[in-house]
Protein backbone atom coordinates (compact mmCIF):
# COMPACT_ATOMS: atom_id res chain seq x y z
CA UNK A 1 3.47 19.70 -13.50
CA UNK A 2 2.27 16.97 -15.75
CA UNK A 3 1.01 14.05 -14.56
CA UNK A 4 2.34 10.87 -15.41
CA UNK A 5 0.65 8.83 -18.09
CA UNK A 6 0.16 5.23 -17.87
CA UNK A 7 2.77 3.24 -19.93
CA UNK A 8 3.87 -0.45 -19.14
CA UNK A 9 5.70 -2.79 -21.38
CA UNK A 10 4.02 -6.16 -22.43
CA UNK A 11 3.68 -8.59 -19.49
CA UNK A 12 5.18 -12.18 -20.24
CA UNK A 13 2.87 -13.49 -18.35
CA UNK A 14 -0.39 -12.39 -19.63
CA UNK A 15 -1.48 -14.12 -23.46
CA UNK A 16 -2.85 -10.34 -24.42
CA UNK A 17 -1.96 -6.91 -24.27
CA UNK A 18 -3.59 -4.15 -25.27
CA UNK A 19 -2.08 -0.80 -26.85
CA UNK A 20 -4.32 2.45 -26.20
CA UNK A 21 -5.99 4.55 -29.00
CA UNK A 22 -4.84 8.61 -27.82
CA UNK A 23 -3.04 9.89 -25.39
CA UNK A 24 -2.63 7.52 -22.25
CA UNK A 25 -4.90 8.33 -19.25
CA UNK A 26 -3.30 9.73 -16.05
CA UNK A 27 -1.46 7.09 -13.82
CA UNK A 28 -3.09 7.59 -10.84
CA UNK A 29 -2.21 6.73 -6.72
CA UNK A 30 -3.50 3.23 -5.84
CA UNK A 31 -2.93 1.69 -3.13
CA UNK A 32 -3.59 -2.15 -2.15
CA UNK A 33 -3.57 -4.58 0.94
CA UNK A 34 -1.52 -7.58 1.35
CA UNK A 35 -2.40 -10.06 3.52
CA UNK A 36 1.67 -12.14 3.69
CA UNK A 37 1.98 -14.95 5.65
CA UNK A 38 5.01 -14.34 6.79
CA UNK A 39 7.54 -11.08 6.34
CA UNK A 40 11.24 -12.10 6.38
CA UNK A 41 12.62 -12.84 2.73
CA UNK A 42 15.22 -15.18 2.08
CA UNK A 43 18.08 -14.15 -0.25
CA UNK A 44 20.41 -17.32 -1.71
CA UNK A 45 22.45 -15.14 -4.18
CA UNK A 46 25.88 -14.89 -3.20
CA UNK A 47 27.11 -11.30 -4.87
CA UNK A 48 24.24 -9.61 -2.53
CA UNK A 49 25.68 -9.14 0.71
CA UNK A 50 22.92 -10.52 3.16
CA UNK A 51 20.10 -13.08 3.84
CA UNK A 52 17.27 -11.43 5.34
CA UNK A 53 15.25 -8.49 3.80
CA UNK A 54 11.74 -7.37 5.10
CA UNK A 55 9.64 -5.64 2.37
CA UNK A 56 6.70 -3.64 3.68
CA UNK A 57 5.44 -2.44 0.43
CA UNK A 58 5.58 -3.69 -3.29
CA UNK A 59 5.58 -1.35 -5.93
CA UNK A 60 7.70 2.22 -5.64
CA UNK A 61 6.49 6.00 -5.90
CA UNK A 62 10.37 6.76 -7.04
CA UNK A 63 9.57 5.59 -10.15
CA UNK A 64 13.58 5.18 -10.68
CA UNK A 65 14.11 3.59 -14.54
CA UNK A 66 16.13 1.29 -13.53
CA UNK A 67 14.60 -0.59 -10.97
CA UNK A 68 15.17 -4.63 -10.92
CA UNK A 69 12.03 -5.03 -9.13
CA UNK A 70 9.81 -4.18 -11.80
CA UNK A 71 9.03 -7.15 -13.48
CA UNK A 72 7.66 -8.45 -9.52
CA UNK A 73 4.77 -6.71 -10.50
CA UNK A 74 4.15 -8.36 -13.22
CA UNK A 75 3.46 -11.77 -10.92
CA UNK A 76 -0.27 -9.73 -10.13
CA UNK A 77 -1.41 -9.30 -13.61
CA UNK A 78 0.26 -5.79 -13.79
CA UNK A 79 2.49 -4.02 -15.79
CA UNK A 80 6.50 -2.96 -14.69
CA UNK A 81 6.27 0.71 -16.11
CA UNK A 82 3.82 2.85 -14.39
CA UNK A 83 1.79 0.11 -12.61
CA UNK A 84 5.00 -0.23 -10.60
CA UNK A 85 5.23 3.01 -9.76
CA UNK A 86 1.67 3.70 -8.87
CA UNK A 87 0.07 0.40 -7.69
CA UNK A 88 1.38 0.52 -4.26
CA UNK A 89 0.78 -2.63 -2.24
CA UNK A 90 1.29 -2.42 1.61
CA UNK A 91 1.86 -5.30 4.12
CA UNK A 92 -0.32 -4.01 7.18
CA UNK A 93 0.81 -7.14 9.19
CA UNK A 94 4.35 -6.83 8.79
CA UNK A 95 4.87 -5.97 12.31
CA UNK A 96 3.06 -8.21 14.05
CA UNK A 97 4.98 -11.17 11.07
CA UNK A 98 8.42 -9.27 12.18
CA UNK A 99 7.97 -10.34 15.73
CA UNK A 100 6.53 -13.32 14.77
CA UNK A 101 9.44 -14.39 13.59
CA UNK A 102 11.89 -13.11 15.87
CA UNK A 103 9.97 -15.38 18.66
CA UNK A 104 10.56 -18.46 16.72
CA UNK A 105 13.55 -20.48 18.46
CA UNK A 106 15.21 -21.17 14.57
CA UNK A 107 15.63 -17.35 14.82
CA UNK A 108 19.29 -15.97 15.52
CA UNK A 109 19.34 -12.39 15.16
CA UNK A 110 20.67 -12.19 11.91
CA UNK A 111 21.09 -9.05 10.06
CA UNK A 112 17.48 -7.67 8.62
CA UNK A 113 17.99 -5.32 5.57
CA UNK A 114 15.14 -2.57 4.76
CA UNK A 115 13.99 -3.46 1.81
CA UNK A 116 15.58 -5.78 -0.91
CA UNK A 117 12.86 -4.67 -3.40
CA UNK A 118 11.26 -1.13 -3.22
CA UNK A 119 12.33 1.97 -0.82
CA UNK A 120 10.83 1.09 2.67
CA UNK A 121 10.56 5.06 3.06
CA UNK A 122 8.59 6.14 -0.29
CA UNK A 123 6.08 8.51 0.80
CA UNK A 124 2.97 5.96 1.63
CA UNK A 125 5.35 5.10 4.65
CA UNK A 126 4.41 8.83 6.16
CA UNK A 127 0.85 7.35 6.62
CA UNK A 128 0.90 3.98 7.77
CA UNK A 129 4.40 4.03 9.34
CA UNK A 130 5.00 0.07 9.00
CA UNK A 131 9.16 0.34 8.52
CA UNK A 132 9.34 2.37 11.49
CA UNK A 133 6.80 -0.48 13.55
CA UNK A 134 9.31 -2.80 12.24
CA UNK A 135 12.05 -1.12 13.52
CA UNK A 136 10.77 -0.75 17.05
CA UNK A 137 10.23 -4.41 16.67
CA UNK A 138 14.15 -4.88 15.64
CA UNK A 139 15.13 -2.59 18.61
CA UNK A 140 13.24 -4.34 21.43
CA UNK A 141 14.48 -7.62 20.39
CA UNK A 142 17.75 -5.73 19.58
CA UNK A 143 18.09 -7.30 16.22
CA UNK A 144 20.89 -5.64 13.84
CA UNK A 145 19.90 -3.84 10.76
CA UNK A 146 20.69 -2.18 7.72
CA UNK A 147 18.71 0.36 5.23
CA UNK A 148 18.90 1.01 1.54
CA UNK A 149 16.77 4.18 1.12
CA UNK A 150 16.81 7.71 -1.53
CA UNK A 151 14.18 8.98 1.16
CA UNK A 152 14.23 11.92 3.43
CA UNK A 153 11.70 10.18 5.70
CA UNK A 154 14.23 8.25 6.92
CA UNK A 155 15.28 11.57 9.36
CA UNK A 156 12.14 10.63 11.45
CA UNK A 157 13.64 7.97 12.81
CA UNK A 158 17.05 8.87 13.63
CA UNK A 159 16.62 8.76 17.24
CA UNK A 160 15.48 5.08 16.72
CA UNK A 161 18.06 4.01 14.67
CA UNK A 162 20.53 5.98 16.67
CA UNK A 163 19.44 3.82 19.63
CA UNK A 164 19.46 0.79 17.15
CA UNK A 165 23.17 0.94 16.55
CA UNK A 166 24.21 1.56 20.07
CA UNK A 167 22.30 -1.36 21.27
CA UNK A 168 22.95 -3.71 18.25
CA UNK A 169 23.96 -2.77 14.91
CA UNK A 170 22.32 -0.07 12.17
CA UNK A 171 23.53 1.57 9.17
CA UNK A 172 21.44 3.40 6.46
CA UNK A 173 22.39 3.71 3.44
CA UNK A 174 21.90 6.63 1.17
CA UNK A 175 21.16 5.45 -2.55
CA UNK A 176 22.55 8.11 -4.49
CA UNK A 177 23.78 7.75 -8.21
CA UNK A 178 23.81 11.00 -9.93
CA UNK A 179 25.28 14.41 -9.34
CA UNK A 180 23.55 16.13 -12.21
CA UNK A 181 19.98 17.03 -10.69
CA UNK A 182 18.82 17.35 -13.89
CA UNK A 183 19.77 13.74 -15.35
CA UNK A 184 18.12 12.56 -11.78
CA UNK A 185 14.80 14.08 -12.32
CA UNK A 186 15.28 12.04 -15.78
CA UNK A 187 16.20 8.58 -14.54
CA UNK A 188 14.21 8.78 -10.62
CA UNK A 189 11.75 11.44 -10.92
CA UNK A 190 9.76 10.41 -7.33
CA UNK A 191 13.16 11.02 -5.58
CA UNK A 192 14.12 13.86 -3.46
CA UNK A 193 16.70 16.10 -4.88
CA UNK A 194 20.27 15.03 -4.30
CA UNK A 195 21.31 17.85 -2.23
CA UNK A 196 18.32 16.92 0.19
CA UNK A 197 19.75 13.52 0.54
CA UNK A 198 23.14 14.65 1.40
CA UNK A 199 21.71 16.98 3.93
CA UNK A 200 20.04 13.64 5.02
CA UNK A 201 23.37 11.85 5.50
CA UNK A 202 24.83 14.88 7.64
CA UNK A 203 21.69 14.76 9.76
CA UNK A 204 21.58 10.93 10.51
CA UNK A 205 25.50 11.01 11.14
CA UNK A 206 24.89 13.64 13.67
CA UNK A 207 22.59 11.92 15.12
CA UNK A 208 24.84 8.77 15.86
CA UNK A 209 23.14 6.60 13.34
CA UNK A 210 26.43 4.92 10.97
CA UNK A 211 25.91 5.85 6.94
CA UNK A 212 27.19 5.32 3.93
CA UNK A 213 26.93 6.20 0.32
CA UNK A 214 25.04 3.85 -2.32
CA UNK A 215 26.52 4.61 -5.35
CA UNK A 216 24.29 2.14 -7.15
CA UNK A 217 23.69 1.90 -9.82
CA UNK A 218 26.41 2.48 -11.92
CA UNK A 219 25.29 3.65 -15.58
CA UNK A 220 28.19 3.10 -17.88
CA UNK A 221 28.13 6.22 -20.17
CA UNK A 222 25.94 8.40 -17.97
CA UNK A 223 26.93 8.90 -14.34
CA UNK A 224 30.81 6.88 -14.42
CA UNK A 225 32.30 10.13 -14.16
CA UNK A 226 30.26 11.07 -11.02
CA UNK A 227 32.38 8.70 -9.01
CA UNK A 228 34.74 10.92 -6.78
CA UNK A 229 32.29 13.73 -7.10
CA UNK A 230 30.02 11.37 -4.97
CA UNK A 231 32.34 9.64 -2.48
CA UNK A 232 34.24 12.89 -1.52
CA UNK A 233 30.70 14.24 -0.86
CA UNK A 234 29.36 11.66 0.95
CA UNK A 235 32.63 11.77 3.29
CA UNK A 236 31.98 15.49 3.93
CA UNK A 237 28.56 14.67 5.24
CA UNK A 238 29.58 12.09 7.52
CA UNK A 239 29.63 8.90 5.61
CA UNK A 240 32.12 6.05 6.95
CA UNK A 241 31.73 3.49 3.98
CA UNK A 242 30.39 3.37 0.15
CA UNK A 243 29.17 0.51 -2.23
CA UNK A 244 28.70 0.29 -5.86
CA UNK A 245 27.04 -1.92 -8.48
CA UNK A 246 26.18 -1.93 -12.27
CA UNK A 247 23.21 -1.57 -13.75
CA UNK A 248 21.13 -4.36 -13.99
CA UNK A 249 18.19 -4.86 -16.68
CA UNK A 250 16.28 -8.02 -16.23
CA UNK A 251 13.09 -8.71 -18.31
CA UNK A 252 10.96 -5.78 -18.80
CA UNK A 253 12.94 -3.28 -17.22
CA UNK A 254 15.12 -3.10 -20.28
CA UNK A 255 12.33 -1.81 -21.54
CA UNK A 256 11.33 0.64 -19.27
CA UNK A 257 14.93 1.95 -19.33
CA UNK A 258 15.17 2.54 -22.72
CA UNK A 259 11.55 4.09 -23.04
CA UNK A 260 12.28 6.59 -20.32
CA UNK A 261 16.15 7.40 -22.05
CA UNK A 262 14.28 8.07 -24.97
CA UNK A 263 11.70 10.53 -23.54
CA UNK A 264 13.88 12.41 -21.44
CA UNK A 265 17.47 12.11 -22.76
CA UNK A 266 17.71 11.20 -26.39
CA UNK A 267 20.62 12.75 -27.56
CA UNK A 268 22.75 10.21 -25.21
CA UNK A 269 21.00 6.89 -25.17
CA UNK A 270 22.77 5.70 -27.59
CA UNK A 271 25.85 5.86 -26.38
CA UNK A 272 24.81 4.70 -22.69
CA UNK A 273 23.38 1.62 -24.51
CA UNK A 274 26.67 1.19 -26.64
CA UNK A 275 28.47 2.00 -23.31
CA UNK A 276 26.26 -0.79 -21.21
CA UNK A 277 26.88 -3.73 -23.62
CA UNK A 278 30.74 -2.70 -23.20
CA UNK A 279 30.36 -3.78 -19.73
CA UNK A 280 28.50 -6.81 -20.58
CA UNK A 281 30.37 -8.66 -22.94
CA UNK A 282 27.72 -7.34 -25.88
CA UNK A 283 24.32 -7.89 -23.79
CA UNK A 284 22.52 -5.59 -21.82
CA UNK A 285 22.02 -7.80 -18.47
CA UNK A 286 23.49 -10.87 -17.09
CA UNK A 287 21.41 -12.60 -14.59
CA UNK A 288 24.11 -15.13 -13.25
CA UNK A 289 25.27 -14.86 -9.62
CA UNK A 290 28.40 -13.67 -9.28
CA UNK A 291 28.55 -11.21 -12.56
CA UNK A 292 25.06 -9.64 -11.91
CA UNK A 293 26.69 -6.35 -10.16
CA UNK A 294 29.88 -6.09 -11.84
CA UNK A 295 31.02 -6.05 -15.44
CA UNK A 296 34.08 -6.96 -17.67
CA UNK A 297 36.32 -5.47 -20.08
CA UNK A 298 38.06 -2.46 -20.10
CA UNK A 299 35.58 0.48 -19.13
CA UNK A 300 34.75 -1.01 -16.22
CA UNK A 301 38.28 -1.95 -15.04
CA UNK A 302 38.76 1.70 -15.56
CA UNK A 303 35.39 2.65 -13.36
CA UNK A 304 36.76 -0.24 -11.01
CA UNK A 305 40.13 1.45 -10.70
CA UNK A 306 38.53 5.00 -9.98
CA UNK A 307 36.27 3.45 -7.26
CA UNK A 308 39.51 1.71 -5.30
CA UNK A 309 41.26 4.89 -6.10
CA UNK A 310 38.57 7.19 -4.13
CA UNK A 311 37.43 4.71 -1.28
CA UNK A 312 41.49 3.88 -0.34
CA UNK A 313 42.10 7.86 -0.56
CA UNK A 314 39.38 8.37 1.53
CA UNK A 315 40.18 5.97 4.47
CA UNK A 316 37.13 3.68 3.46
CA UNK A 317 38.35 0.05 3.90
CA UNK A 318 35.51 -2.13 2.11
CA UNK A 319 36.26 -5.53 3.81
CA UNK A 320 34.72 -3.76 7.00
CA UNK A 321 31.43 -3.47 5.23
CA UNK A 322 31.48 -7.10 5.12
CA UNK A 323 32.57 -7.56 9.03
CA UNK A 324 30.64 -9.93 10.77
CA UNK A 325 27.25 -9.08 12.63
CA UNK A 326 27.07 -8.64 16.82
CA UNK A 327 25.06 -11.82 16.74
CA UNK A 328 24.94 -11.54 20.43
CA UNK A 329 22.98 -8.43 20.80
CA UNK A 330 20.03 -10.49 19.90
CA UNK A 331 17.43 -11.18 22.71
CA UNK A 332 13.59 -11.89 23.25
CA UNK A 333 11.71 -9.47 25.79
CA UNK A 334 8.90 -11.12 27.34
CA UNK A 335 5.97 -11.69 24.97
CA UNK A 336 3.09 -9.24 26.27
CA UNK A 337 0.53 -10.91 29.16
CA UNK A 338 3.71 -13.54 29.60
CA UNK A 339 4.00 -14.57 33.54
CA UNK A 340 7.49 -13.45 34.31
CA UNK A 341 9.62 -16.30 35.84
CA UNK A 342 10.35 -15.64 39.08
CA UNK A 343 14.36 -16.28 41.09
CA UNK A 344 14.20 -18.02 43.89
């Protein structure tokens, strides 16, 4: 296979960029350390669906288009096309932040989602296994959780998120947008094939660990149509809920989008573009809270209509995705060396 050539879009940030004479050199594997303060992100949109998000790594080997998070690593001096995908940054203290955290007395036991930015199960996460020490951290303080991952590493933990959601809460769910493998390998080429993730779904659901179906995002023009093709599969592999949203293409990623449409699927990017400001009232993105995951006008109603149609046939009632969190489950084990108070 060919490897992957560097290509970023300009950086806002930076006063220069430079344009290379030939052909691109090869985008190799690096991998940085970050040294965070802290671990626990806090998320003040209200169209999002939850508060707290741990991030273990920056940067994504799925190399998915369409990625929002891009243009975060453009913040380092980087670029959002291949940079992203191949300037991996770990958090090596995430852990030991997690708990941290979970000790201070401001800390509830709200829900934690894994990850609000990049897969917390690309492949680096094989190696230095910081979701799943973040995990056992969740479980010990029995802190409820939810996962957003297109991984298959995610099967080596089903035993701890199996014991997860019978002691607090845990659900993983399984980003998968496209039923045509061939327009995946387009859009996400670092993905696993989408058959592998299904079998992924069956295998977590047998395990006891809840899942659902991402069907996210939605490409207006390109994978609309994949809709019940998704959902009824996702049901037949044990799925108890689904969630959509549009596209999104903030700052550079429009770019990147485009550039990759381009290369690998020319003969429809016009219409996906034409299909994409449809949805967005003539733009391509639309950044305010509130419209960032859904669009307007009548293709979308339509693709709105489909989605109610398939989730209500299916017994999926979406308000329950939104039920409120086991807040009570939440509890702090003795911190380790701690003299143990003893009852009189």
């Amino acid at each position: 296979m060919e490897p992957t050539r560097a290509w970023n879009p300009p950086n806002p940030y930076l006063t220069e960029h430079h344009e290379l004479l030939g052909e691109p050199p090869a985008a190799e594997l690096e991998i940085y350390e970050d040294r965070s303060k802290t671990i626990l992100s806090k998320n003040d949109s209200p169209d999002v669906g939850f508060r707290w998000s741990v991030n273990p790594y920056r940067g994504c080997f799925n190399a998915c288009a369409y990625c929002y998070a891009r243009p975060t690593h453009e913040y380092f001096g980087w670029g959002a096309g291949t940079d992203f995908e191949r300037k991996i940054v770990i958090k090596p203290n995430a852990p030991q932040l997690l708990e941290e955290a979970f000790r201070r007395p401001s800390w509830q036991g709200e829900r934690v989602v894994f990850s609000g930015v990049t897969d917390c199960y690309q492949p680096i996460e094989a190696v230095y296994q910081l979701t799943r020490k973040c995990l056992e951290i969740c479980r010990d303080f029995r802190n409820p959780v939810a996962i957003i991952t297109k991984s298959l590493l995610v099967r080596r933990d089903a035993e701890l998120l199996a014991q997860l959601a019978r002691e607090a809460s845990a659900c993983v769910n399984m980003s998968i947008a496209f039923r045509d493998e061939t327009v995946a390998r387009a859009i996400e080429p670092g993905t696993p094939t989408i058959r592998k993730r299904f079998e992924t779904m069956r295998i977590l659901a047998d395990a006891g660990v809840p899942v659902a179906i991402g069907v996210a995002p939605i490409i207006p023009g390109l994978n609309d149509q994949d809709i019940p093709w998704l959902l009824q599969e996702a049901k037949r592999c044990g799925a108890t809920g689904a969630f959509h949203t549009l596209l999104r293409l903030p700052g550079s990623v429009k770019e990147v989008f485009f550039h990759r449409l381009e290369e690998r699927l020319p003969l429809r990017a016009r219409k996906i573009e034409h299909r994409i400001r449809g949805v967005r009232n003539g733009r391509l993105s639309d950044s305010r809270f509130g419209s960032r995951h859904y669009g307007e006008g009548v293709y979308w109603e339509a693709i709105e209509q489909s989605w109610a149609l398939w989730t209500r046939r299916l017994g999926w009632d979406r308000e329950a995705e939104d039920a409120p969190e086991r807040l009570s489950t939440f509890r702090r084990p003795p911190a380790p060396g701690a003299q143990l108070e003893l009852a009189w």
